[in-house]
PDB file of N, CA and C in Angstrom:
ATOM      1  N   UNK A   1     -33.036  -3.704 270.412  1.00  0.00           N
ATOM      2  CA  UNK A   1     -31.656  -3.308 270.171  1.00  0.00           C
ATOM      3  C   UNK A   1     -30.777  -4.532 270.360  1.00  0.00           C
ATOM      4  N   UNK A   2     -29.826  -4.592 269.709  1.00  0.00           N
ATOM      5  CA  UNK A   2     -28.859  -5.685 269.903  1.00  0.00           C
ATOM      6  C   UNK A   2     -27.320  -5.127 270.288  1.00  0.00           C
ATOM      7  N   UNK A   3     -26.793  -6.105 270.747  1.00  0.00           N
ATOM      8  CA  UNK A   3     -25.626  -5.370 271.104  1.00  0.00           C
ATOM      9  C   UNK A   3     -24.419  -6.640 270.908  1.00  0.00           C
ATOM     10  N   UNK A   4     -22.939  -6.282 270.059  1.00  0.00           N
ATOM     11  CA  UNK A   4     -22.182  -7.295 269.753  1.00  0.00           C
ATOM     12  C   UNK A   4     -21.148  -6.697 270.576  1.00  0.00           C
ATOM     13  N   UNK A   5     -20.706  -7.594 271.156  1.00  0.00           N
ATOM     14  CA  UNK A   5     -19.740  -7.404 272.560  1.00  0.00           C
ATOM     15  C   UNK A   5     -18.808  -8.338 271.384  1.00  0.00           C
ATOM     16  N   UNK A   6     -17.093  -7.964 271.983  1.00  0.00           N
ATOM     17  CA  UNK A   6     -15.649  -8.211 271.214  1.00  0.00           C
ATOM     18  C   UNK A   6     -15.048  -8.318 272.069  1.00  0.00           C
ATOM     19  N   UNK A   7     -14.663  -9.441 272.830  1.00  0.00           N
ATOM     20  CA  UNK A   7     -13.749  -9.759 274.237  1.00  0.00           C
ATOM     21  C   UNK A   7     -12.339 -10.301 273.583  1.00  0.00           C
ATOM     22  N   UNK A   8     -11.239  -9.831 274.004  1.00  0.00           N
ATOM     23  CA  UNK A   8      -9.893 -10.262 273.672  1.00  0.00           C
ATOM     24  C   UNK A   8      -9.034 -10.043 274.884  1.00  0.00           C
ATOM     25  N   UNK A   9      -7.412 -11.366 274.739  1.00  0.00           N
ATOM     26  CA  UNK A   9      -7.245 -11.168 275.707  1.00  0.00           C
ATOM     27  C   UNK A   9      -6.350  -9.674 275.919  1.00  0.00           C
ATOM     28  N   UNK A  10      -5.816  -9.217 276.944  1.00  0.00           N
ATOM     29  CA  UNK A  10      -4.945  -8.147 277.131  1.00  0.00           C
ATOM     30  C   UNK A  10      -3.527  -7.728 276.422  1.00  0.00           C
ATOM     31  N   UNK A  11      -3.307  -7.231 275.882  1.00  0.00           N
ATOM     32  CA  UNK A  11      -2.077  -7.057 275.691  1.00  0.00           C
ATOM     33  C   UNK A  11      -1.026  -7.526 276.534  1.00  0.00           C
ATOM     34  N   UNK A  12      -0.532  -8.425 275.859  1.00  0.00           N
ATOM     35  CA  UNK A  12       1.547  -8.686 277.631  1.00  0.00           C
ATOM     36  C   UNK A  12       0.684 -10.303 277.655  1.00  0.00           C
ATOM     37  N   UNK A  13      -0.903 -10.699 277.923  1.00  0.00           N
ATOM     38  CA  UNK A  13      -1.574 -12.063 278.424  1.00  0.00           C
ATOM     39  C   UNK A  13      -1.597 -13.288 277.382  1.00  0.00           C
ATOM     40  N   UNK A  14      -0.655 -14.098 278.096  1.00  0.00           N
ATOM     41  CA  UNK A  14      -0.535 -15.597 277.241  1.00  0.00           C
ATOM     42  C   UNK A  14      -1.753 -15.618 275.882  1.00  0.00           C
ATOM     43  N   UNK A  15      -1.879 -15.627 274.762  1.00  0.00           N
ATOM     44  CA  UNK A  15      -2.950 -16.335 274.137  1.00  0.00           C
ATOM     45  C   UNK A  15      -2.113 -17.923 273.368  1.00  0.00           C
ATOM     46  N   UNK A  16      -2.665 -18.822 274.148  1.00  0.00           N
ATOM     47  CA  UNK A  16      -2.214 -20.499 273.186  1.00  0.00           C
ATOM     48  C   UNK A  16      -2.838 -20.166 272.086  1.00  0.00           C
ATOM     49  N   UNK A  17      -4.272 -20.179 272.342  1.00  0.00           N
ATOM     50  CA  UNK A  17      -4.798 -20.368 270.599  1.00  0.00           C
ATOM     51  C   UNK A  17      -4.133 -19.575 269.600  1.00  0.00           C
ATOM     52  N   UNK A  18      -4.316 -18.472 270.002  1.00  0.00           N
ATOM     53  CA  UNK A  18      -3.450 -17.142 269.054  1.00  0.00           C
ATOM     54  C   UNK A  18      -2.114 -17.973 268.712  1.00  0.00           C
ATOM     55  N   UNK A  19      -1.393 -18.604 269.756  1.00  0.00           N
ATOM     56  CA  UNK A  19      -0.109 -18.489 269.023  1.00  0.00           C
ATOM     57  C   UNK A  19      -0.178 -20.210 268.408  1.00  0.00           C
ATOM     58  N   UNK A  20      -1.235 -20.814 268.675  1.00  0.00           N
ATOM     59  CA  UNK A  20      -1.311 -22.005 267.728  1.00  0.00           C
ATOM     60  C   UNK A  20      -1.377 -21.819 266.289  1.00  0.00           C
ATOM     61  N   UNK A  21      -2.277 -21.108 266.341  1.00  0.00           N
ATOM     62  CA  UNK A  21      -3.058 -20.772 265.283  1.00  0.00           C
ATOM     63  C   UNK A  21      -1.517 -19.338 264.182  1.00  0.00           C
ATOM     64  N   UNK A  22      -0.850 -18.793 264.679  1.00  0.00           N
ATOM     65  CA  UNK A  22       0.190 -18.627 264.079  1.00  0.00           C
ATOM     66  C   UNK A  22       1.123 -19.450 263.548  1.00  0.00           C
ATOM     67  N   UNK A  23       1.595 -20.347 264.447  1.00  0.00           N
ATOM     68  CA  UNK A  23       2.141 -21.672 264.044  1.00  0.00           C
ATOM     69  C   UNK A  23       2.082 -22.554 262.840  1.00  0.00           C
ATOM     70  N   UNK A  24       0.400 -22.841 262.958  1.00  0.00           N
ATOM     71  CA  UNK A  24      -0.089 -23.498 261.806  1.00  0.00           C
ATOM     72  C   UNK A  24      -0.139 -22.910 260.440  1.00  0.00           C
ATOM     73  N   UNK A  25      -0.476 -21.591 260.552  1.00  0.00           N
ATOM     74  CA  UNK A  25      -0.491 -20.735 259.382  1.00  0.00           C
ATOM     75  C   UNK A  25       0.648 -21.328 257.881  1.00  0.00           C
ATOM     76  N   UNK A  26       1.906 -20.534 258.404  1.00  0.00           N
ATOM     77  CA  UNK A  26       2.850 -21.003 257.412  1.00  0.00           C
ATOM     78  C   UNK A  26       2.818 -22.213 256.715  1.00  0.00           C
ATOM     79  N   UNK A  27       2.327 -23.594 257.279  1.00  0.00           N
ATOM     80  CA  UNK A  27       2.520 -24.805 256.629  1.00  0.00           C
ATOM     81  C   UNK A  27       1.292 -25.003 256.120  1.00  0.00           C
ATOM     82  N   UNK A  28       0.282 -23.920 255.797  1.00  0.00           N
ATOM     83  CA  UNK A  28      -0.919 -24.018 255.550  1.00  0.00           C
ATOM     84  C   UNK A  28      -0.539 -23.093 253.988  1.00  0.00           C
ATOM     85  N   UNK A  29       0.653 -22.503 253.931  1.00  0.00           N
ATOM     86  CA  UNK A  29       1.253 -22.098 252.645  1.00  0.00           C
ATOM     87  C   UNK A  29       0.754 -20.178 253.016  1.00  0.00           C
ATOM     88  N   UNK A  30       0.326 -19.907 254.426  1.00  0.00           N
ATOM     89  CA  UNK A  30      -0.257 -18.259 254.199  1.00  0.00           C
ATOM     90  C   UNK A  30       1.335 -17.847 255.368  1.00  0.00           C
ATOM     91  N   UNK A  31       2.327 -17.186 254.927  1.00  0.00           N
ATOM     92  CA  UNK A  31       3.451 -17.067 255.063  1.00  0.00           C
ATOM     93  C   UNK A  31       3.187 -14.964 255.785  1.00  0.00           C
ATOM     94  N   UNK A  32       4.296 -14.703 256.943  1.00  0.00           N
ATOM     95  CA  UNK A  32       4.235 -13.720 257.574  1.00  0.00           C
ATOM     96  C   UNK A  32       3.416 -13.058 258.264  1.00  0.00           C
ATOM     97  N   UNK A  33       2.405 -14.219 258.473  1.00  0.00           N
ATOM     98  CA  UNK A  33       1.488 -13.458 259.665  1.00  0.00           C
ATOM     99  C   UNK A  33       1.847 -13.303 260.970  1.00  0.00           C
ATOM    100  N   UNK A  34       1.519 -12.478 261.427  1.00  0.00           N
ATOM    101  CA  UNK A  34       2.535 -12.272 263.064  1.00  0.00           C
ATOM    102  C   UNK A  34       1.036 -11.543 264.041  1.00  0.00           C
ATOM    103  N   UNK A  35       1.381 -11.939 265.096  1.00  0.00           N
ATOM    104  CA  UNK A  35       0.215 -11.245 265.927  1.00  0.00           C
ATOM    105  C   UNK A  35      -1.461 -11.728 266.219  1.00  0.00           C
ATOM    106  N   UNK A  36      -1.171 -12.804 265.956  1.00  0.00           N
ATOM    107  CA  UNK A  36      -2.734 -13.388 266.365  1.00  0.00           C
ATOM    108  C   UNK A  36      -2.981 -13.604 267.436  1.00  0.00           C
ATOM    109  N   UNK A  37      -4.081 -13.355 267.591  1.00  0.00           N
ATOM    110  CA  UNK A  37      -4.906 -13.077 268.762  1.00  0.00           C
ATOM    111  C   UNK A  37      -6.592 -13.630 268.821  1.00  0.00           C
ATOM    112  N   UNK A  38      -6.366 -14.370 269.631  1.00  0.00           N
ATOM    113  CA  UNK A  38      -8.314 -15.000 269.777  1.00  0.00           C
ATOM    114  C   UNK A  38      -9.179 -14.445 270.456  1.00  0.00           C
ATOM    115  N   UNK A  39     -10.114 -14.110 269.858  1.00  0.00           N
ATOM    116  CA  UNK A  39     -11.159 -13.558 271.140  1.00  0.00           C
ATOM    117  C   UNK A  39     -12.779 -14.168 271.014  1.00  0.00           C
ATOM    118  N   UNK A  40     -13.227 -13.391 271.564  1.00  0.00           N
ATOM    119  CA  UNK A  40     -15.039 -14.074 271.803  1.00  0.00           C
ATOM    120  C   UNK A  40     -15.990 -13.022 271.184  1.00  0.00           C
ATOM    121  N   UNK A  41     -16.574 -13.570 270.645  1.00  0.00           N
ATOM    122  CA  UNK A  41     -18.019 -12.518 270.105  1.00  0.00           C
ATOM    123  C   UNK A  41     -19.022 -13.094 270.697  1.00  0.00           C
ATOM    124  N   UNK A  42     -19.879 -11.956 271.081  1.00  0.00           N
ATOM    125  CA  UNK A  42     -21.204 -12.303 272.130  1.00  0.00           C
ATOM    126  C   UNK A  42     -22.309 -11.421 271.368  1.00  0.00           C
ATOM    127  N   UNK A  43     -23.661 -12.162 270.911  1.00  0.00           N
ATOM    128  CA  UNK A  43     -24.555 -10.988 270.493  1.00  0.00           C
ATOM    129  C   UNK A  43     -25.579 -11.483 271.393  1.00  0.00           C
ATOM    130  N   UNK A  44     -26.501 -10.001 271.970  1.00  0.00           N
ATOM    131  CA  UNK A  44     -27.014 -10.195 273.185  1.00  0.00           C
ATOM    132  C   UNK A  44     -28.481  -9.208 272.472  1.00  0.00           C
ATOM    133  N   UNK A  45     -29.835  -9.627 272.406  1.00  0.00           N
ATOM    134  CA  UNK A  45     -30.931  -9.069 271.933  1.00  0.00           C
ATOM    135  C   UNK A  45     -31.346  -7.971 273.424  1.00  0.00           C
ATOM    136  N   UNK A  46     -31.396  -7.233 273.439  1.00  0.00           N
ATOM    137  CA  UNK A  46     -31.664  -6.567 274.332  1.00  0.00           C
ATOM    138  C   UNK A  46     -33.531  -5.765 274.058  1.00  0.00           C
ATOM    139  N   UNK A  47     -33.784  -5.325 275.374  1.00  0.00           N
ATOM    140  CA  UNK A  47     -35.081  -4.923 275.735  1.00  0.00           C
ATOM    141  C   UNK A  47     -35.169  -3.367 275.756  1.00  0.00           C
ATOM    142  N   UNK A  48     -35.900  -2.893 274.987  1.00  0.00           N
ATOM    143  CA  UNK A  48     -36.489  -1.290 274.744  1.00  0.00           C
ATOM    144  C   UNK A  48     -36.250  -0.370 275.749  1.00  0.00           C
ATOM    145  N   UNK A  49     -35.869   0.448 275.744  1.00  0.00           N
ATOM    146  CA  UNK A  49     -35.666   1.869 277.002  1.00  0.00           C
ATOM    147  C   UNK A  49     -34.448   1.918 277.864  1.00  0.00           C
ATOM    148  N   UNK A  50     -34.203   2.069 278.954  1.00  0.00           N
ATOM    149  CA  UNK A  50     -33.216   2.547 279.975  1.00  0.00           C
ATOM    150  C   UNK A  50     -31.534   2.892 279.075  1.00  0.00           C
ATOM    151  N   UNK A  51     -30.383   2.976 279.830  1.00  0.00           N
ATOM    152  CA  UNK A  51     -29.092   3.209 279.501  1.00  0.00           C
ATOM    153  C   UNK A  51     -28.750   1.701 278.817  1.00  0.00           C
ATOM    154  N   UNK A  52     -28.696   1.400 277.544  1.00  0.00           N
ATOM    155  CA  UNK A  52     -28.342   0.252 276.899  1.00  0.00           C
ATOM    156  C   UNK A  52     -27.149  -0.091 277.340  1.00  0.00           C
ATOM    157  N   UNK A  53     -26.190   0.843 276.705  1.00  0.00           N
ATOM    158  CA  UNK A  53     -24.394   1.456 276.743  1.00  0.00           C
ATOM    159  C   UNK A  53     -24.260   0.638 278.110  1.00  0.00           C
ATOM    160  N   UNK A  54     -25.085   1.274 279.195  1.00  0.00           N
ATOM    161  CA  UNK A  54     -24.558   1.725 280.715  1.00  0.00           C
ATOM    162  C   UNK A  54     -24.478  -0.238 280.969  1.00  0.00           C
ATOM    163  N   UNK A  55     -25.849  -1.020 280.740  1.00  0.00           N
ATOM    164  CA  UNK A  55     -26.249  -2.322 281.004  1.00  0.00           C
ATOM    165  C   UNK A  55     -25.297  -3.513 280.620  1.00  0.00           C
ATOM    166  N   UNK A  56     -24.822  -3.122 279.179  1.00  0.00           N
ATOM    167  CA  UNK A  56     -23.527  -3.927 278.369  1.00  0.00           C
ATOM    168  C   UNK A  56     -22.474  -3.490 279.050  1.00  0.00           C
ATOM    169  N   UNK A  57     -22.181  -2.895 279.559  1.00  0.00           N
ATOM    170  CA  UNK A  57     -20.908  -2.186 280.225  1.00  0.00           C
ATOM    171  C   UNK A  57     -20.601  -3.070 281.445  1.00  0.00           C
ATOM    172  N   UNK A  58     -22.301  -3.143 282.177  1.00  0.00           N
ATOM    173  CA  UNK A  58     -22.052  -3.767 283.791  1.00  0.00           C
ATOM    174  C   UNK A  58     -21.862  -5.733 283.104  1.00  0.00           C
ATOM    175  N   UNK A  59     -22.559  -5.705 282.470  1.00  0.00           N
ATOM    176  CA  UNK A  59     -22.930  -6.978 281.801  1.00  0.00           C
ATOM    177  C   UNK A  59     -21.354  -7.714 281.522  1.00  0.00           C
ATOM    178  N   UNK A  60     -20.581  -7.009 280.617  1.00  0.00           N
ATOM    179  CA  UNK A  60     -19.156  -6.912 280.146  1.00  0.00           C
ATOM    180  C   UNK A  60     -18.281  -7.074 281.786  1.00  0.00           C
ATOM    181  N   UNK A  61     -18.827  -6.310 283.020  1.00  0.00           N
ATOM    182  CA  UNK A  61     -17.751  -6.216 283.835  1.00  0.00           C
ATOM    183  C   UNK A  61     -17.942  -7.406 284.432  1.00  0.00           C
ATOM    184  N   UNK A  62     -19.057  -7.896 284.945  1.00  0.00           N
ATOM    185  CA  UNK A  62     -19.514  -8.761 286.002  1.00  0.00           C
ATOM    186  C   UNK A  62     -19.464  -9.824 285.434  1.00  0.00           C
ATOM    187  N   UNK A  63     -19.836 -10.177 284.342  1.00  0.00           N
ATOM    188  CA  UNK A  63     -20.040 -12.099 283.571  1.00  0.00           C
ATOM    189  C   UNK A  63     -19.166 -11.807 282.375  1.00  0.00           C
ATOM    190  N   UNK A  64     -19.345 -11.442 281.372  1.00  0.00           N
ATOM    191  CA  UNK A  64     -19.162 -11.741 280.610  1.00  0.00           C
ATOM    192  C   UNK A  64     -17.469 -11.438 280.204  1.00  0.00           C
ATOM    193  N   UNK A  65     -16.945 -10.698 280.471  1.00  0.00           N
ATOM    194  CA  UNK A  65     -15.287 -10.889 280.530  1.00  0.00           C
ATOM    195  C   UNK A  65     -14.655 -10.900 281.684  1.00  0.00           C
ATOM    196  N   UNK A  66     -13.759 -11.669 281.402  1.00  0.00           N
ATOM    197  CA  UNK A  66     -12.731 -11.197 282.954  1.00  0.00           C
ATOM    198  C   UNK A  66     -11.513 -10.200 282.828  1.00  0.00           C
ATOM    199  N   UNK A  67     -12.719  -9.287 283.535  1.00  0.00           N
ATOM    200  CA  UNK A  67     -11.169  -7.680 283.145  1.00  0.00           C
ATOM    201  C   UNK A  67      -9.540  -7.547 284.088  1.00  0.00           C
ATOM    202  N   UNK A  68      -9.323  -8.728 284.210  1.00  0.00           N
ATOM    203  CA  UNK A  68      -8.009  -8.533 284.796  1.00  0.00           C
ATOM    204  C   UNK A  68      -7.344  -9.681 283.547  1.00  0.00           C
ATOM    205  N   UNK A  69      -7.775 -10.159 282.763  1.00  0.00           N
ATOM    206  CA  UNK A  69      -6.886 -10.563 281.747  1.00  0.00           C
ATOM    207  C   UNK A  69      -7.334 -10.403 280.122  1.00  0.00           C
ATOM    208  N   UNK A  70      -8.500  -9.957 280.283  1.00  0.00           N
ATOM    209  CA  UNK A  70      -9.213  -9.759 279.147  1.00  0.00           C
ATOM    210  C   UNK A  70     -10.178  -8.338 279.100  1.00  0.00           C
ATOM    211  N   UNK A  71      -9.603  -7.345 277.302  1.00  0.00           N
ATOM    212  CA  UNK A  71     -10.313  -6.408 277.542  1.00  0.00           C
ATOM    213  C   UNK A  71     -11.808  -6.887 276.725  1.00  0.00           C
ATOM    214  N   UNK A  72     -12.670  -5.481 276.497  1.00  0.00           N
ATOM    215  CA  UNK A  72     -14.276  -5.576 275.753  1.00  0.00           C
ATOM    216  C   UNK A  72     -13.894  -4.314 275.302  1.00  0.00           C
ATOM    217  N   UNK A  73     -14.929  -4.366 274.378  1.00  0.00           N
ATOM    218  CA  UNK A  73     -15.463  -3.457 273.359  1.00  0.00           C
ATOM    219  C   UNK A  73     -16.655  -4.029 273.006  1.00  0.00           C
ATOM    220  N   UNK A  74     -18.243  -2.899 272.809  1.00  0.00           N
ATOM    221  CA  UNK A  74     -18.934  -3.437 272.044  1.00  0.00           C
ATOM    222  C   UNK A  74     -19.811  -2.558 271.096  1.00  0.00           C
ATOM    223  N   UNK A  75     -20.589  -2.635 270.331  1.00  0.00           N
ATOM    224  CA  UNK A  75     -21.555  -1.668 269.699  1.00  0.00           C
ATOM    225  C   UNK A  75     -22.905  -2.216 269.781  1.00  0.00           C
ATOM    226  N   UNK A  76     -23.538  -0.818 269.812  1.00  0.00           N
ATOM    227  CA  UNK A  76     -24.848  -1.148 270.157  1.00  0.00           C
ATOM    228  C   UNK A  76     -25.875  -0.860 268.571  1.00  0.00           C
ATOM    229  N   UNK A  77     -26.639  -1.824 268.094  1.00  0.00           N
ATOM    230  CA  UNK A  77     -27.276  -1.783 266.891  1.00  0.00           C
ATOM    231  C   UNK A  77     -28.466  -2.151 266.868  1.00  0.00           C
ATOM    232  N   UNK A  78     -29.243  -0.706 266.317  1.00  0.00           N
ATOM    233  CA  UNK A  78     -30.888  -0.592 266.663  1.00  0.00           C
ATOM    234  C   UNK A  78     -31.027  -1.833 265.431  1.00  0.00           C
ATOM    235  N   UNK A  79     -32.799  -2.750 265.571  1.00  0.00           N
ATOM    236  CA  UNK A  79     -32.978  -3.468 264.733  1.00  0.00           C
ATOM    237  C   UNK A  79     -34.272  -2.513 264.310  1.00  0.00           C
TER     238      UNK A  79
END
């Protein structure tokens, strides 16, 4: 099973890149984009049996995001 984890930062939480990357847009000639936001994609091959969901969840809380400025989301996809 694989599983693609989607880390972004919080809603209200500074993003530079996001708002670099708005910045640049317009003089790049792509005009009214508003709202960018950067985040991280993580794909993680996972091992046969137990609570998948439950493992990405602890996985997501403990390493892989930091939930006081950044949320997760992920899906889990049989191969």
């Amino acid at each position: 099973m694989k599983a693609k984890v989607y880390i972004t930062p919080k809603e209200g939480i500074l993003d530079p890149q996001g708002v670099a990357i708005e910045r640049a847009l317009p003089a790049l000639g792509f005009k009214g984009v508003t709202g960018v936001r950067v985040g991280k994609y993580i794909e993680l091959d996972l091992p046969g049996g137990g609570d998948a969901a439950a493992e990405v969840d602890k996985m997501c809380k403990k390493l892989l995001a930091n939930p006081i400025i950044e949320d997760f989301q992920f899906e889990l996809v049989p191969e």
